[in-house]
Protein backbone atom coordinates (compact mmCIF):
# COMPACT_ATOMS: atom_id res chain seq x y z
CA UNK A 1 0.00 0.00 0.00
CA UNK A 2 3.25 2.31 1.21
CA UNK A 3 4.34 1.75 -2.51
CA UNK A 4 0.99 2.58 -4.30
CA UNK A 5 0.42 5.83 -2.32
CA UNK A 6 3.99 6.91 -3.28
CA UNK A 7 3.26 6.52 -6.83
CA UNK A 8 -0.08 8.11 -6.86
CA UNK A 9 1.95 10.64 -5.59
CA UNK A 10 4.68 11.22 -8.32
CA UNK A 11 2.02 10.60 -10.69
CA UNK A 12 0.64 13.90 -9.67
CA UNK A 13 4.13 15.26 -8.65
CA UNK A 14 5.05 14.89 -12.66
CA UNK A 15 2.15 16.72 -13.76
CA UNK A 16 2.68 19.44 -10.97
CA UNK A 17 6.07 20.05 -11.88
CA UNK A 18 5.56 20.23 -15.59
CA UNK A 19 2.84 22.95 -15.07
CA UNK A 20 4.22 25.05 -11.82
CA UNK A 21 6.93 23.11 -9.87
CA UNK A 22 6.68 21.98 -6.19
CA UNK A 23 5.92 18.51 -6.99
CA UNK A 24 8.40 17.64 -4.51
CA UNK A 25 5.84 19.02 -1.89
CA UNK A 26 3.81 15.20 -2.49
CA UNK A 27 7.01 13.08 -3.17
CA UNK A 28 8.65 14.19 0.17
CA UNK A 29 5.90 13.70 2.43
CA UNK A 30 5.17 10.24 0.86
CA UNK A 31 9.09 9.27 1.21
CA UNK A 32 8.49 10.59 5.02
CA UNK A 33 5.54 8.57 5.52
CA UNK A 34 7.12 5.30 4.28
CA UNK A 35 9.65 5.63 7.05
CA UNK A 36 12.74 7.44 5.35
CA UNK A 37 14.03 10.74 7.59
CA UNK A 38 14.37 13.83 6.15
CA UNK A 39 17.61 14.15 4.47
CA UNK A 40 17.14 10.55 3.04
CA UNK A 41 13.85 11.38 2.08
CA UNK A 42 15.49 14.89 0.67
CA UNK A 43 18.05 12.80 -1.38
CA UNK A 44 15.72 10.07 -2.71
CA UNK A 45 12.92 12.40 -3.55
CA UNK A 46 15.44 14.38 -6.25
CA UNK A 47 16.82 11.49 -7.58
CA UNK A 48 13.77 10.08 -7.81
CA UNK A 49 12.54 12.90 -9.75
CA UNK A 50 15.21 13.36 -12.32
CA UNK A 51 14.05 11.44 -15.08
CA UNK A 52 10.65 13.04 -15.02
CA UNK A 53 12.17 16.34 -15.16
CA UNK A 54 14.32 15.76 -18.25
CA UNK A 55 11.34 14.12 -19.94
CA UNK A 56 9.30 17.46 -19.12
CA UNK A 57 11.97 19.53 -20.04
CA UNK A 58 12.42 17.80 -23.65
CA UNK A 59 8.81 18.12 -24.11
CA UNK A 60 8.70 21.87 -23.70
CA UNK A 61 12.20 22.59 -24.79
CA UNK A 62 10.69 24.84 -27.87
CA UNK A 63 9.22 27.39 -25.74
CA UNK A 64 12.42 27.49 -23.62
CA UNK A 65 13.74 31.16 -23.41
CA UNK A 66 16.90 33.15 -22.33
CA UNK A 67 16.41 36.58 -20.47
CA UNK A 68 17.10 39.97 -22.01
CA UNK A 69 20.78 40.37 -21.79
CA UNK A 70 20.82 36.81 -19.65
CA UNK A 71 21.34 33.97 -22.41
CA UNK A 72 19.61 30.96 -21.77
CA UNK A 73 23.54 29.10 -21.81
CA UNK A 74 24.51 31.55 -19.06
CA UNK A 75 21.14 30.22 -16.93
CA UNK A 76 21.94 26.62 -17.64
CA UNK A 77 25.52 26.97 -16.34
CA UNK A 78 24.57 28.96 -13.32
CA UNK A 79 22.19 26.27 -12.36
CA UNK A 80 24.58 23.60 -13.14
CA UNK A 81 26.98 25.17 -10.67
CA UNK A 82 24.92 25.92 -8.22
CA UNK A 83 23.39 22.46 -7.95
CA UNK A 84 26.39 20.89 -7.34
CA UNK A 85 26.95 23.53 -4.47
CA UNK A 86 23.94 22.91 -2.95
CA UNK A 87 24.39 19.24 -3.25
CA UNK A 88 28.06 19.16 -1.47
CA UNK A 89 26.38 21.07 1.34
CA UNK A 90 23.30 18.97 1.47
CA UNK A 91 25.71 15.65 2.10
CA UNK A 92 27.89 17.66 4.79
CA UNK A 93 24.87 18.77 7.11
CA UNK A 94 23.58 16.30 9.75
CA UNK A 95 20.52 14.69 9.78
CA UNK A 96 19.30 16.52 12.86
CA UNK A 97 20.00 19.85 11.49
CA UNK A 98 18.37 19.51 8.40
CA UNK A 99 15.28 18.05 9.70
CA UNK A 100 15.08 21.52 11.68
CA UNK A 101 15.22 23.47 8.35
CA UNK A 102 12.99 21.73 6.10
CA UNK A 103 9.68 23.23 7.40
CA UNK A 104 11.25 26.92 7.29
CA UNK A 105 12.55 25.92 3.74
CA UNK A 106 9.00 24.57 2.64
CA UNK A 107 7.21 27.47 3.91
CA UNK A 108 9.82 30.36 2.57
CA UNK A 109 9.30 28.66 -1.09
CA UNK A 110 5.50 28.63 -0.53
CA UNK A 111 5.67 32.73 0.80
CA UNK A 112 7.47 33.34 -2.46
CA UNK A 113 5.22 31.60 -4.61
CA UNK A 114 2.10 33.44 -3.51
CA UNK A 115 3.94 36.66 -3.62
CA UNK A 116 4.86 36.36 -6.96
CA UNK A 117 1.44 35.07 -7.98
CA UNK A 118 -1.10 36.91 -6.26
CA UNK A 119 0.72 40.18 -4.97
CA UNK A 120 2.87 41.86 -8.05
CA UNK A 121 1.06 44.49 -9.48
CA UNK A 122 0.44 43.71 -13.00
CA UNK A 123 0.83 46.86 -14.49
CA UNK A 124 4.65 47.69 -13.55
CA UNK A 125 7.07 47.54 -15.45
CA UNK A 126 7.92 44.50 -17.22
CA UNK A 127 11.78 44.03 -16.07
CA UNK A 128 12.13 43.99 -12.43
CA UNK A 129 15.52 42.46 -12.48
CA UNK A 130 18.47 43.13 -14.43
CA UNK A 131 20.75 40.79 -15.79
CA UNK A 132 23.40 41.03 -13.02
CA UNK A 133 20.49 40.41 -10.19
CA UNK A 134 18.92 37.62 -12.43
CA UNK A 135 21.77 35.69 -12.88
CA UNK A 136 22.34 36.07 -9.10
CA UNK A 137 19.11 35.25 -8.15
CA UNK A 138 19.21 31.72 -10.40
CA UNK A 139 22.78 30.55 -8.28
CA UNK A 140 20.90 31.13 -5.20
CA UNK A 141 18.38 29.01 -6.56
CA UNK A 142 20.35 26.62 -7.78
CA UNK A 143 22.31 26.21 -3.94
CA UNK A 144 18.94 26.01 -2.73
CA UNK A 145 17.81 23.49 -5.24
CA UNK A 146 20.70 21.24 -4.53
CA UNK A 147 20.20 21.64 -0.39
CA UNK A 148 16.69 21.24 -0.51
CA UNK A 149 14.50 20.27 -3.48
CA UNK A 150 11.13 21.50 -2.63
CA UNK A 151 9.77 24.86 -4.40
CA UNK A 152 12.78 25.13 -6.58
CA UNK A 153 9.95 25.56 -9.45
CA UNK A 154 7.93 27.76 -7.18
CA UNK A 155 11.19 30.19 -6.71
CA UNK A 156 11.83 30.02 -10.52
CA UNK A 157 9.02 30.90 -12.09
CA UNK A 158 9.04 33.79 -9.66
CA UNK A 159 12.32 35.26 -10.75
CA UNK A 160 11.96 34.13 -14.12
CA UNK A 161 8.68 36.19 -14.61
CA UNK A 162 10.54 39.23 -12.29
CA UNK A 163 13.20 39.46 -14.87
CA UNK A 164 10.90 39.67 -17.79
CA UNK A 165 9.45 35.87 -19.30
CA UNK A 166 5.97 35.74 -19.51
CA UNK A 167 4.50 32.75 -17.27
CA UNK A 168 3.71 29.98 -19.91
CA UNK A 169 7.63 30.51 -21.62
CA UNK A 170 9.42 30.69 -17.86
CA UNK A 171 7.45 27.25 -16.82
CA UNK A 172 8.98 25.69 -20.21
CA UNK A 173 12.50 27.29 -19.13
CA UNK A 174 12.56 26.69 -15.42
CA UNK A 175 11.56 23.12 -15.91
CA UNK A 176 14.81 22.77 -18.25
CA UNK A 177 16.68 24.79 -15.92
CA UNK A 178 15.81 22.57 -12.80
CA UNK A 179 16.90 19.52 -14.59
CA UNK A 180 20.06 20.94 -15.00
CA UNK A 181 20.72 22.05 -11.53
CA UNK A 182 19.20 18.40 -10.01
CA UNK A 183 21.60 16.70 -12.46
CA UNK A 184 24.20 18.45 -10.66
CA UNK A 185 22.78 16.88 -8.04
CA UNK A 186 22.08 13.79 -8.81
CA UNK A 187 25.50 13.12 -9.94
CA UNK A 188 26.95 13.36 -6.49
CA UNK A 189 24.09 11.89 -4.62
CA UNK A 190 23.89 8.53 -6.33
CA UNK A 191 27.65 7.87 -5.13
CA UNK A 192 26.41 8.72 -1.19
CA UNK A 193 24.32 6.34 1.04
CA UNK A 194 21.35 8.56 1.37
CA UNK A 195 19.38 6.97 -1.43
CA UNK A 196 16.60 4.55 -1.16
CA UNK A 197 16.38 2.83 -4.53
CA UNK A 198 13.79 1.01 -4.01
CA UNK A 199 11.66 3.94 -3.53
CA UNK A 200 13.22 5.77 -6.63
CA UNK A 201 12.42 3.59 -8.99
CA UNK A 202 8.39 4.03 -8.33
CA UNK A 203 8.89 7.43 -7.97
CA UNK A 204 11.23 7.49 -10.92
CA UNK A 205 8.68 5.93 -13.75
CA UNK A 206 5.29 7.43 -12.15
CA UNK A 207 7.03 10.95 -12.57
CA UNK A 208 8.23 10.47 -15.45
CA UNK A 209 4.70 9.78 -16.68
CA UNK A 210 3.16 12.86 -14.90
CA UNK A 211 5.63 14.94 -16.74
CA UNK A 212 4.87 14.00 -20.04
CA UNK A 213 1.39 14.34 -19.41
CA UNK A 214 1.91 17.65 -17.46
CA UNK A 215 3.74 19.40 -20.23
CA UNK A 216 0.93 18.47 -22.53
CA UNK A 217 -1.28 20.14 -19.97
CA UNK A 218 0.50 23.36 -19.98
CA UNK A 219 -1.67 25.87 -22.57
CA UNK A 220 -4.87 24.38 -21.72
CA UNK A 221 -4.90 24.54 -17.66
CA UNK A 222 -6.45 27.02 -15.18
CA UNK A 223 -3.41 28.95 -14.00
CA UNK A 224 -5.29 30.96 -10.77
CA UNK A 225 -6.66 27.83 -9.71
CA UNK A 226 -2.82 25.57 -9.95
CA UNK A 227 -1.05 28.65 -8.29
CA UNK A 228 -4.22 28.04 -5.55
CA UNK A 229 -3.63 24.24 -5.08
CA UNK A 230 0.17 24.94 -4.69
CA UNK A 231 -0.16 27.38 -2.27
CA UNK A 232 -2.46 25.33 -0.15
CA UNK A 233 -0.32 22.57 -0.49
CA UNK A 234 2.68 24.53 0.47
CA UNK A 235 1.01 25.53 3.45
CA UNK A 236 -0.49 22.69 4.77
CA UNK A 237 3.04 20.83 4.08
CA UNK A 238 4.76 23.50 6.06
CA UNK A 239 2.32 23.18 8.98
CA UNK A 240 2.51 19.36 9.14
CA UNK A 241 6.54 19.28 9.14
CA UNK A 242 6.43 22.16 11.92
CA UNK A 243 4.34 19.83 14.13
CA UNK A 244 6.30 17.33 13.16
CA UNK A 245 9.09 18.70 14.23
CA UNK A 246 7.86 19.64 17.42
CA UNK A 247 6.73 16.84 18.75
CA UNK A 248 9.85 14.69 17.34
């Protein structure tokens, strides 16, 4: 049953990540609940989620867009970089420490996410961030995205759309750009002992599936009502890992 809830839950983790990001938000809870602590859980859940994000990423690689003055080369290497970062750092904090952050990381990516969905005005100007400040912002992000995989998407799109993509052509980008920065990743986790393979491979082929069908979803869905469902989900995933936490 442990097994068939988990890939229910990349199932929909695919799709959500093709359309918006912060699928991770249902594969890390599941990996939780089948008995895996955090940072394994952390680990498993982006390796897990690899494939589906390079089979998303092919899909809606012809919408995939630089920024003005910000090549879409310079973006990819930035991520790469900053992936592998993030993953170095991930593998060198201890298990109790990170367990502490993950509800402060899940609810700062869900904050972000509603800010940049529901609280920019839209009639400013269309560049908020330069090309200095954008590629900065995408490193950061690409740290992050190595340390902790949850929201990456969310924190994207956000800065993506900032420095001047519209929505539909920085989901197509960010999803390239986060399989870039998880490859990073990925690289270095498969060669720790923080991976629970079992668990990756269902989460590995139902993702994969989402993805596809996600990325087919992408010019036909209800955008106000996705950015909704993340937020709740955000939310209620940041409330249950605080309790969590505080009565571990």
């Amino acid at each position: 049953m442990a097994m068939v809830i988990l890939a229910v839950a990349a199932l929909i983790a695919g799709v959500q990540n093709a359309l918006a990001g912060g699928g991770s938000f249902l594969t890390f809870p599941a990996l939780l609940l089948s008995g895996l602590n955090p940072l394994m859980a952390n680990v498993t859940s982006t390796v897990a989620l690899f494939p589906g994000q390079i089979t998303t990423g092919w899909a809606g690689r012809r919408a995939v867009s630089g920024l003005p003055g910000l090549g879409f080369g310079s973006l990819f290497a930035l991520s790469v970089l900053g992936g592998a970062l993030g993953a170095l750092l991930l593998l060198a904090t201890p298990v109790s420490i990170f367990s502490a952050l993950v509800p402060w990381l899940v609810l700062a990516a869900t904050l972000i996410f509603a800010w940049g969905s529901f609280f920019r005005r839209p009639g400013g100007a269309a560049r908020r961030l330069g090309p200095a400040a954008a590629g900065a912002a995408q490193l950061g992000i690409a740290v992050y995205g190595g340390y902790f995989g949850g929201g990456i998407g969310i924190l994207m799109l956000a800065a993506l759309t900032l420095a001047g993509l519209e929505v539909r052509r920085a989901a197509a980008t960010k999803n390239v750009l986060a399989a870039a920065m998880n490859g990073a990743a990925v690289l270095l986790f498969v060669w720790s002992h923080e991976v629970a393979w079992q668990q990756t491979g269902v989460i590995a082929v139902a993702s994969a599936a989402g993805g596809w069908l996600g990325a087919s979803m992408l010019h036909r869905v209800n955008e106000r009502a996705l950015r909704v469902g993340i937020v709740l989900i955000g939310l209620a995933l940041a409330v249950g890992l605080f309790l969590r936490h505080g009565t571990g």
